[in-house]
C-alpha atoms as a PDB file:
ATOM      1  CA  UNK A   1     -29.100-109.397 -60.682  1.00  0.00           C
ATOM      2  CA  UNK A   2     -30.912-109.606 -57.597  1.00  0.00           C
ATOM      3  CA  UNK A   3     -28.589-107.030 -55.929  1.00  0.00           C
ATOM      4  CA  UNK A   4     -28.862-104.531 -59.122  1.00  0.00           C
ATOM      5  CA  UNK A   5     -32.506-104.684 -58.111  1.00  0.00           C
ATOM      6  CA  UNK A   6     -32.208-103.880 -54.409  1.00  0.00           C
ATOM      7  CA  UNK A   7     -30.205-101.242 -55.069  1.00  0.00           C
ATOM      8  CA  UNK A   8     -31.936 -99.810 -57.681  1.00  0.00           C
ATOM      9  CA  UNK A   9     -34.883-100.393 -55.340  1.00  0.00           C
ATOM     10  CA  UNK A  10     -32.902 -98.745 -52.255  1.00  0.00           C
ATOM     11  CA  UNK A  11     -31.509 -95.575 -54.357  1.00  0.00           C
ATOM     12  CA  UNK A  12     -35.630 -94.289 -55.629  1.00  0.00           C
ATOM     13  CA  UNK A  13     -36.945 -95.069 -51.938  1.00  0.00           C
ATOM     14  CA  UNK A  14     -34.087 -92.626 -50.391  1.00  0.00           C
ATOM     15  CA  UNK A  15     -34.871 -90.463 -53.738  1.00  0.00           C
ATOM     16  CA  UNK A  16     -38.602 -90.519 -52.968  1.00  0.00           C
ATOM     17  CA  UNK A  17     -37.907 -89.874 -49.261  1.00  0.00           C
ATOM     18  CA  UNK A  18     -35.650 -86.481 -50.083  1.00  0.00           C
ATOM     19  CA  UNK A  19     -38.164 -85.075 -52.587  1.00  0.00           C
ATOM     20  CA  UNK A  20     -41.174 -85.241 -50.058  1.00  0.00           C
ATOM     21  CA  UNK A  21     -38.822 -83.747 -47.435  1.00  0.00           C
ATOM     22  CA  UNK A  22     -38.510 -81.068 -49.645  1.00  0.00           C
ATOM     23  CA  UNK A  23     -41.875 -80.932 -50.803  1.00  0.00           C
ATOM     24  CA  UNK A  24     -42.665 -80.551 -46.916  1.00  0.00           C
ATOM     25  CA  UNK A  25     -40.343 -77.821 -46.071  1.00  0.00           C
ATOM     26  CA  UNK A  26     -40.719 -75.779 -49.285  1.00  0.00           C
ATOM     27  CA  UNK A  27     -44.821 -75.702 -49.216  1.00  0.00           C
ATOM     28  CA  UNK A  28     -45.802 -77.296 -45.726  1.00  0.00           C
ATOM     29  CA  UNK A  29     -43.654 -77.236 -42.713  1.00  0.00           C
ATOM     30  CA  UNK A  30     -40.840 -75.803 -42.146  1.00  0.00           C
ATOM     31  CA  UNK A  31     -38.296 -75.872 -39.121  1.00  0.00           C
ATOM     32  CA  UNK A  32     -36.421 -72.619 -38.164  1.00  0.00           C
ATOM     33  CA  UNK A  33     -33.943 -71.351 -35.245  1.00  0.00           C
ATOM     34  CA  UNK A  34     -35.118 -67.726 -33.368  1.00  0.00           C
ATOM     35  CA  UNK A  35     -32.541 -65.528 -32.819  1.00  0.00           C
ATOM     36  CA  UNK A  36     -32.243 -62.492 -31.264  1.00  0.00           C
ATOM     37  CA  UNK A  37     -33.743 -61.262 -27.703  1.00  0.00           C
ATOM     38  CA  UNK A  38     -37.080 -59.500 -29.242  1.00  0.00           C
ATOM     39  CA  UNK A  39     -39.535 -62.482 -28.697  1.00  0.00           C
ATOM     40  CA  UNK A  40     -38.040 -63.513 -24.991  1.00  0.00           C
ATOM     41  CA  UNK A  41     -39.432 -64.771 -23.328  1.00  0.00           C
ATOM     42  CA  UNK A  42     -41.323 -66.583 -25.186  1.00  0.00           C
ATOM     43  CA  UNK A  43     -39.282 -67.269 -27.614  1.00  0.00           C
ATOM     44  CA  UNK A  44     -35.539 -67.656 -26.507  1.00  0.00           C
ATOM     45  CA  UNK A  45     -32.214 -67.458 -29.098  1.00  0.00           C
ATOM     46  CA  UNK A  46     -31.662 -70.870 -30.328  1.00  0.00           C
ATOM     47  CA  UNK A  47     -35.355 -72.406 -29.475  1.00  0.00           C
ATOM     48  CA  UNK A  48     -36.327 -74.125 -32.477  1.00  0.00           C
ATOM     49  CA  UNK A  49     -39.655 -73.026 -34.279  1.00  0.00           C
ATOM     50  CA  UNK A  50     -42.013 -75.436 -36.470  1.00  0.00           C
ATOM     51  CA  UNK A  51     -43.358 -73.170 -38.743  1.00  0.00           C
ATOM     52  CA  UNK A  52     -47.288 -74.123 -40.519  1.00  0.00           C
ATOM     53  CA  UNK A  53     -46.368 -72.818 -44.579  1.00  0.00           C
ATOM     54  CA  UNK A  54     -49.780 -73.195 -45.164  1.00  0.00           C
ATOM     55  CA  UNK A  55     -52.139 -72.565 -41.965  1.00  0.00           C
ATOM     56  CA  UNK A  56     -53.390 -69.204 -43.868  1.00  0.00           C
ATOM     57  CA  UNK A  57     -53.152 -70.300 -47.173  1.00  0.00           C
ATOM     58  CA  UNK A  58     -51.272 -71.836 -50.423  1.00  0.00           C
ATOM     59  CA  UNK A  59     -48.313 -70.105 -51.812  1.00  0.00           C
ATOM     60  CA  UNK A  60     -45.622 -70.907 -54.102  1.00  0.00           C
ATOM     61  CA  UNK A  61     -42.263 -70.607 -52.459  1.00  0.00           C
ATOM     62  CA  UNK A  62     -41.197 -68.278 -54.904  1.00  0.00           C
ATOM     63  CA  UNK A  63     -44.279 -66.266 -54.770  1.00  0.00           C
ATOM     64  CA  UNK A  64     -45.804 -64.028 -51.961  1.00  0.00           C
ATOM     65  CA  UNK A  65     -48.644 -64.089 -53.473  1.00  0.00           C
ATOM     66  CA  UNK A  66     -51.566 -66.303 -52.253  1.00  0.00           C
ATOM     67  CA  UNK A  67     -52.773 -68.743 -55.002  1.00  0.00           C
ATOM     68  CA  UNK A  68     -55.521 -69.909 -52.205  1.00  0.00           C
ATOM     69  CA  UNK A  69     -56.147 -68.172 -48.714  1.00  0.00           C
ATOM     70  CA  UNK A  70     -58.392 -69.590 -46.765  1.00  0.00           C
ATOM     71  CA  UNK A  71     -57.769 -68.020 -43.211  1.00  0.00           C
ATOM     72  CA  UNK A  72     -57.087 -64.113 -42.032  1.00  0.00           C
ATOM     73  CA  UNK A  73     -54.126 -63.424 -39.529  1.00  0.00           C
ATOM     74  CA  UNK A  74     -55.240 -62.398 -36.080  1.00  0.00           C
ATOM     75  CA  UNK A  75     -53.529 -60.778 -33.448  1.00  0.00           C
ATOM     76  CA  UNK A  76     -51.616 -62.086 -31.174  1.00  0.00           C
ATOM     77  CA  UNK A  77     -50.893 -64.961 -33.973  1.00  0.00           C
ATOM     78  CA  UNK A  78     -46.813 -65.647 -33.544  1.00  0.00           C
ATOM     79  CA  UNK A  79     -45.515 -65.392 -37.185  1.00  0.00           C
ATOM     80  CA  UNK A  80     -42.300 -65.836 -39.364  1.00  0.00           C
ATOM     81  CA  UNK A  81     -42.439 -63.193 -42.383  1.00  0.00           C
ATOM     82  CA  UNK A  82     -40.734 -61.009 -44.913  1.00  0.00           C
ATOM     83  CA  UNK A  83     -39.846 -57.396 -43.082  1.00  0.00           C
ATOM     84  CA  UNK A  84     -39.937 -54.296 -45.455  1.00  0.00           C
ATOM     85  CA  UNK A  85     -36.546 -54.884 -45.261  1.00  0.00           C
ATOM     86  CA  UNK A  86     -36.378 -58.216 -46.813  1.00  0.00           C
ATOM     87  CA  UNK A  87     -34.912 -59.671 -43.480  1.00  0.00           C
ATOM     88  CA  UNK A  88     -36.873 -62.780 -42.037  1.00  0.00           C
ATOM     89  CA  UNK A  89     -38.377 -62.030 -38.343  1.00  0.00           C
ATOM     90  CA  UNK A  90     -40.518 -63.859 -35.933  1.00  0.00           C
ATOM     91  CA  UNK A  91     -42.857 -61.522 -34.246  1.00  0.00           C
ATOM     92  CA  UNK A  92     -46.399 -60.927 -32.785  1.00  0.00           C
ATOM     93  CA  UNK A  93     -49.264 -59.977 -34.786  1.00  0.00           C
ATOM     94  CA  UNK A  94     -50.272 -56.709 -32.490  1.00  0.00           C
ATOM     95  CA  UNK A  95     -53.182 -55.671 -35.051  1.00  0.00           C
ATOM     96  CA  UNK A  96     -54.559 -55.954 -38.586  1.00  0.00           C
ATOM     97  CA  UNK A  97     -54.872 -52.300 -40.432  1.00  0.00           C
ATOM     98  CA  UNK A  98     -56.882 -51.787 -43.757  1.00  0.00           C
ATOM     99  CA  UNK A  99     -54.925 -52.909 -46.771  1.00  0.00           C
ATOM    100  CA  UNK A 100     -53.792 -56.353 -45.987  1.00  0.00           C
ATOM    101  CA  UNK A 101     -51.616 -55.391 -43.059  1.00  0.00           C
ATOM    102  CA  UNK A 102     -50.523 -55.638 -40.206  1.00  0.00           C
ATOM    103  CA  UNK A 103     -48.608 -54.742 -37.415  1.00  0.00           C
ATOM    104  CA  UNK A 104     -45.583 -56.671 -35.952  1.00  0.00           C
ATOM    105  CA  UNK A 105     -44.393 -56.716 -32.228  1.00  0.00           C
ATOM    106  CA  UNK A 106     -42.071 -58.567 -30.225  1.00  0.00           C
ATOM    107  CA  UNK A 107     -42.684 -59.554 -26.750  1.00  0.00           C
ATOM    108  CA  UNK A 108     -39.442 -57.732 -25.505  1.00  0.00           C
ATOM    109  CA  UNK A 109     -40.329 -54.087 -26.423  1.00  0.00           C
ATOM    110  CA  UNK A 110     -37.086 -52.522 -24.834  1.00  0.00           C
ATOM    111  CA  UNK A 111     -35.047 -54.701 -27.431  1.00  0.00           C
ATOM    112  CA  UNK A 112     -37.416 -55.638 -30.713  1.00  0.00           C
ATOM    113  CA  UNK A 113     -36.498 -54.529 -34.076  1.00  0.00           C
ATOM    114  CA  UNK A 114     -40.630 -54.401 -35.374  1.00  0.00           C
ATOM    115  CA  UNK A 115     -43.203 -52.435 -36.938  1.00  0.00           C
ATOM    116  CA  UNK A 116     -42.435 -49.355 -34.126  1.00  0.00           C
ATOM    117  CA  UNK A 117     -38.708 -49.671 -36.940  1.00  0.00           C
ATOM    118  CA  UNK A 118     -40.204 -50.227 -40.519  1.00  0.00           C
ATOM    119  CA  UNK A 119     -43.588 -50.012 -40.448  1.00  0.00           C
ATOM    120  CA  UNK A 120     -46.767 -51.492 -41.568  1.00  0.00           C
ATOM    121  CA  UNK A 121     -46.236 -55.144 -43.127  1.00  0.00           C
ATOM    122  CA  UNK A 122     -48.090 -57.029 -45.666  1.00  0.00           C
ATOM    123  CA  UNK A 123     -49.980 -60.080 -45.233  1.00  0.00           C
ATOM    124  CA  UNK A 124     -48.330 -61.201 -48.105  1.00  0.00           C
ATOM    125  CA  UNK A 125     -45.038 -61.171 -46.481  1.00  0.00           C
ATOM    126  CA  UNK A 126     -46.004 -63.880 -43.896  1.00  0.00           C
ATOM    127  CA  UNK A 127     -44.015 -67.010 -44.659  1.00  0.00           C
ATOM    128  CA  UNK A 128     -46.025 -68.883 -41.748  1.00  0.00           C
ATOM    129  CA  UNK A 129     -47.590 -69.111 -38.483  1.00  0.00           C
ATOM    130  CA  UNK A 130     -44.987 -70.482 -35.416  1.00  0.00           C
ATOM    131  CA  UNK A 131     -47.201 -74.133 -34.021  1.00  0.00           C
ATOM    132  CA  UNK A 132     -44.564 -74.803 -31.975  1.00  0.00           C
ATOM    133  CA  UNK A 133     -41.435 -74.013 -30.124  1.00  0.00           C
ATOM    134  CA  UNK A 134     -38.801 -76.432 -28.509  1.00  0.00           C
ATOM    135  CA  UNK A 135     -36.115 -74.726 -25.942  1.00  0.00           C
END
């Protein structure tokens, strides 16, 4: 009996440990690989990113909208975000326009794929601000 009980006691600890792992990555932090050449150097392919889900606000994964924003995006803020495309891109925030938007650059103008491509993008599309960057 007493190994039923560690077991059972083993099984909702790793249990409890995977659902706040997910619970992290889904509405906190989130980890994520660059790729491409548009953020070097800076950024470079394969640094990993640790993305802040909620350093300008509460939203459900699902949702782009914000159920709580407390904190505008600024320029020069390093984000990960929704293109008009639906593609997800790490860029600069150059500047904010009227309407909730803003304008994307990378650092490497002669090879970024950014707002000078698609456009204008909407706050709404930002998934989260980049807090740090391992090479």
């Amino acid at each position: 009996m007493g190994r039923a009980l560690s077991n059972g006691i083993i099984t909702k600890a790793v249990m409890g440990a995977l659902i706040t792992a997910l619970v992290l990555k889904f509405f906190v932090l989130d980890f994520m690989v660059a790729e491409g050449q548009s953020m070097a150097p800076a950024l470079r392919p394969g640094s990993m990113l640790l993305v802040c889900r909620v350093y300008y606000g509460f939203k459900l994964p699902w949702s782009q909208s914000y159920i709580l924003q407390w904190k505008a995006p600024q320029g020069g803020d390093v984000v990960v975000f929704y293109t008009p495309l639906g593609e997800i891109a790490v860029k600069r925030i150059g500047d904010m326009i009227p309407g909730a938007m803003f304008i994307a650059l990378g650092d490497n103008l002669d090879q970024s794929y950014d707002s000078r491509n698609y456009g204008p993008v909407p706050v709404q599309n930002i998934i989260g601000k980049v807090m740090g960057i391992t090479r």
